[in-house]
Protein backbone atom coordinates (compact mmCIF):
# COMPACT_ATOMS: atom_id res chain seq x y z
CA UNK A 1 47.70 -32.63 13.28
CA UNK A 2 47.22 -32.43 9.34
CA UNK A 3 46.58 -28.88 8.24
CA UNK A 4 43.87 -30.00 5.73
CA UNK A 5 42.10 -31.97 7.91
CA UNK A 6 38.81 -32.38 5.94
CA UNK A 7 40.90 -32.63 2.22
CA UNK A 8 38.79 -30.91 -0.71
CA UNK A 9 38.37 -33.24 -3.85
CA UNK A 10 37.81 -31.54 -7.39
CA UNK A 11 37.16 -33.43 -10.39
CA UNK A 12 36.52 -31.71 -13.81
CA UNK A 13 35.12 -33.16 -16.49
CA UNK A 14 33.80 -31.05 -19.86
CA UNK A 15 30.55 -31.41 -21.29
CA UNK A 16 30.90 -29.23 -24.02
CA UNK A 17 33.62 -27.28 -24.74
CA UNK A 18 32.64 -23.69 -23.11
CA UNK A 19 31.08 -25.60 -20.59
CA UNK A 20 32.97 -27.34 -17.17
CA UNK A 21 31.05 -29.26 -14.33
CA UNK A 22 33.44 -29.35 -11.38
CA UNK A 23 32.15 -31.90 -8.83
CA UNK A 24 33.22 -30.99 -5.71
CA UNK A 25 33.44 -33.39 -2.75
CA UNK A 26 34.88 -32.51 1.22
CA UNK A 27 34.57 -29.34 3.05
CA UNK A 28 34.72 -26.15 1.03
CA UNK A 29 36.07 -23.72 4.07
CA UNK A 30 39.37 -21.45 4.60
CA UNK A 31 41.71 -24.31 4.13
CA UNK A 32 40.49 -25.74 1.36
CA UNK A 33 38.69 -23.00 -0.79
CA UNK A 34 41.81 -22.30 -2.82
CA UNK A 35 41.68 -25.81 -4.45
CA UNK A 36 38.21 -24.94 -5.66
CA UNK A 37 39.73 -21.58 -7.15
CA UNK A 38 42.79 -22.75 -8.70
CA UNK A 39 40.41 -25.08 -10.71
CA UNK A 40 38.13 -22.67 -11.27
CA UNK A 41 41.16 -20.46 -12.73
CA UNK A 42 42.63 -23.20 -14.90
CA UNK A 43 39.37 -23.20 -16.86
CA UNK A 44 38.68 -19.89 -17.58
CA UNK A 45 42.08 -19.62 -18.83
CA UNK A 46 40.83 -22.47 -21.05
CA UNK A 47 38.06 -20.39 -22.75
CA UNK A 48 35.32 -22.26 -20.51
CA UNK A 49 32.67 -19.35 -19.80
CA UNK A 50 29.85 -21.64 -18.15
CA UNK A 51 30.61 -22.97 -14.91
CA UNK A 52 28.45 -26.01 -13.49
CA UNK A 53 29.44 -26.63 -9.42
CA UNK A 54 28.16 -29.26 -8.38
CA UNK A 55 28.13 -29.43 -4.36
CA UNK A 56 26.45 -33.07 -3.97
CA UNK A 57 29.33 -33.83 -1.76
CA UNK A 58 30.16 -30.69 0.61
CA UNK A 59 28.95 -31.35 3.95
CA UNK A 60 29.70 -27.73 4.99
CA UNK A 61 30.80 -24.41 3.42
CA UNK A 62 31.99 -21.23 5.09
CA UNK A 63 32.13 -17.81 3.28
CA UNK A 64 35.29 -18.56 1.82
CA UNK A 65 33.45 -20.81 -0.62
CA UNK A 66 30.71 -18.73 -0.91
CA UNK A 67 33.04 -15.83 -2.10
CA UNK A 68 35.17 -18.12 -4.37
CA UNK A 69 31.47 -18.77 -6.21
CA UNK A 70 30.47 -15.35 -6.19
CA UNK A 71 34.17 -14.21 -7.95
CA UNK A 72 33.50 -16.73 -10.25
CA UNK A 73 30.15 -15.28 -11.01
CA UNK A 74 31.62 -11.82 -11.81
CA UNK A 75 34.37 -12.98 -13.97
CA UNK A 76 31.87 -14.98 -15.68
CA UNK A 77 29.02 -12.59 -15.92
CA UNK A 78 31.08 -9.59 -18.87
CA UNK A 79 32.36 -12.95 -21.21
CA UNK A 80 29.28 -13.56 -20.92
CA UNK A 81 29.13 -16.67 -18.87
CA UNK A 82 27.37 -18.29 -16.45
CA UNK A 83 28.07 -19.85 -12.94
CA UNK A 84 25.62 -22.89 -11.33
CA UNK A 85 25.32 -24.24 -8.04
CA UNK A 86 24.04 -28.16 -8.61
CA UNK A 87 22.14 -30.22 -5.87
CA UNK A 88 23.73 -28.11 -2.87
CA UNK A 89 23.53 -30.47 0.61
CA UNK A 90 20.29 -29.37 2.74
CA UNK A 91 23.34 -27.03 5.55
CA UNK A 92 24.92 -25.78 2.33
CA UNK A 93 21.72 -24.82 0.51
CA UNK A 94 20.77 -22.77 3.85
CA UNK A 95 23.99 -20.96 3.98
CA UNK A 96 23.04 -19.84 0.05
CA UNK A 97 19.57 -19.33 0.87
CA UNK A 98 20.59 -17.27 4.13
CA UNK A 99 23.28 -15.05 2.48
CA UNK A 100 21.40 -13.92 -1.13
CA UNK A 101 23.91 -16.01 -3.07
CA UNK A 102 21.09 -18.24 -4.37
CA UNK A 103 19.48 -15.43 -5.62
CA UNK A 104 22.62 -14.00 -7.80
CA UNK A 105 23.84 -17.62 -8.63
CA UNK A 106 21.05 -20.29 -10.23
CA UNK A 107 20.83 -23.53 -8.06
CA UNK A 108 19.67 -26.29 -9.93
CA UNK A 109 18.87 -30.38 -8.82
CA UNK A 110 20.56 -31.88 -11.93
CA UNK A 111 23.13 -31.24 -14.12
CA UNK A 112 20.98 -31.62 -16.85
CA UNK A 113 18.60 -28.90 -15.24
CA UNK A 114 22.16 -26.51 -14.90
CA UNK A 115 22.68 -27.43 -18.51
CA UNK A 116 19.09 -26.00 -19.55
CA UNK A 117 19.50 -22.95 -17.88
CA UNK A 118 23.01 -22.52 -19.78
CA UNK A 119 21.20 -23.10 -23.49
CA UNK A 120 18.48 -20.31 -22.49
CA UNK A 121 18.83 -17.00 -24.54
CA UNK A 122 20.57 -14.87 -21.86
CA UNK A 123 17.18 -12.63 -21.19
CA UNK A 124 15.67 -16.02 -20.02
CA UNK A 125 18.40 -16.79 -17.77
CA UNK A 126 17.61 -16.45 -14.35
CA UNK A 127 19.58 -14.12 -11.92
CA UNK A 128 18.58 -10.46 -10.82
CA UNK A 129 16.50 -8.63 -12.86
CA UNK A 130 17.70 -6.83 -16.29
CA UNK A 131 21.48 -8.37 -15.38
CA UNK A 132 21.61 -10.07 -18.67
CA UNK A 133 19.98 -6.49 -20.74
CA UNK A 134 22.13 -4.99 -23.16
CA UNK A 135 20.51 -1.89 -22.24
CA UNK A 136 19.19 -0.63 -19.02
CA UNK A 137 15.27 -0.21 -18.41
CA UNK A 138 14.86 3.70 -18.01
CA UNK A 139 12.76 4.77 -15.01
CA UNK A 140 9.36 6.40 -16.33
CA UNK A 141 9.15 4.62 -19.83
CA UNK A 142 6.35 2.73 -19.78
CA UNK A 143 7.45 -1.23 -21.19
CA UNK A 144 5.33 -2.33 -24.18
C-alpha cells in the first residue's frame, strides 16, 4: 500500500506580484501537509507576503493543515502580510470554525472577495482586534 494514499495537489498561480493563490486539491493531513508547506516556503522566499488558500478541493483536513495555515499566518503577519482561507468544503470549514482558526485567519467565498480583503488599509483588515495597530490601545484611555 502507497504511503500517500490520498496524493495532495498544489497549483500556484500569481495574481499580482506580492500576492499567491495556491489552490489546493486532495487531503491536507499528516502525509501530505508538507507539500502544502514547501509551497508555501518557496513563495515567501519569493517576496510574496499575501497568501490566498484556496481549499475548494480538500475533502478533509487534520491539524497538521490547520497548523501549516496558522505558521503561515505568523510569518506573514510582522512583513506585514496576510494569509486567506477561500471557499473551505462544508467538514473543513467546521474543523476552522471548531478550532478558532477562522477567527485568526479571514475565510472568504471568492478569490475576488480574498483579494478585497488584501487591498483594505491594514486597520480594516479583519482578524483579532488591534492585531494590525501600530500601537497598542492603553487600558483606561478613553478612545475618541
Amino acid at each position: 500500500m502507497p504511503i500517500a494514499q490520498n496524493p495532495l495537489s498544489v497549483e500556484v498561480t500569481v495574481p499580482r506580484e506580492d500576492v499567491a493563490l495556491l489552490t489546493v486539491e486532495g487531503y491536507l493531513d499528516v502525509d501530505t501537509a508538507t507539500e502544502l508547506q514547501a509551497h508555501l516556503a518557496n513563495q515567501l522566499h519569493h517576496g510574496r507576503r499575501h497568501f490566498l488558500l484556496d481549499l475548494t478541493g480538500v475533502p478533509f483536513m487534520d491539524s497538521s493543515g490547520m497548523n501549516i495555515i496558522l505558521r503561515a499566518y505568523q510569518e506573514v503577519r510582522d512583513r506585514p502580510g496576510s494569509v486567506h482561507i477561500i471557499a473551505p468544503t462544508p467538514a473543513v470549514r467546521r474543523i476552522l470554525d471548531l478550532t478558532g482558526v477562522s477567527i485568526t485567519v479571514p475565510v472568504s467565498d471568492t478569490v475576488d472577495e480574498a483579494l478585497a480583503l488584501v487591498d483594505r488599509r491594514p486597520e480594516e483588515r479583519p482578524g483579532p482586534p488591534g492585531e494590525y495597530d501600530a500601537e497598542p490601545a492603553r487600558t483606561g484611555e478613553r478612545q475618541g
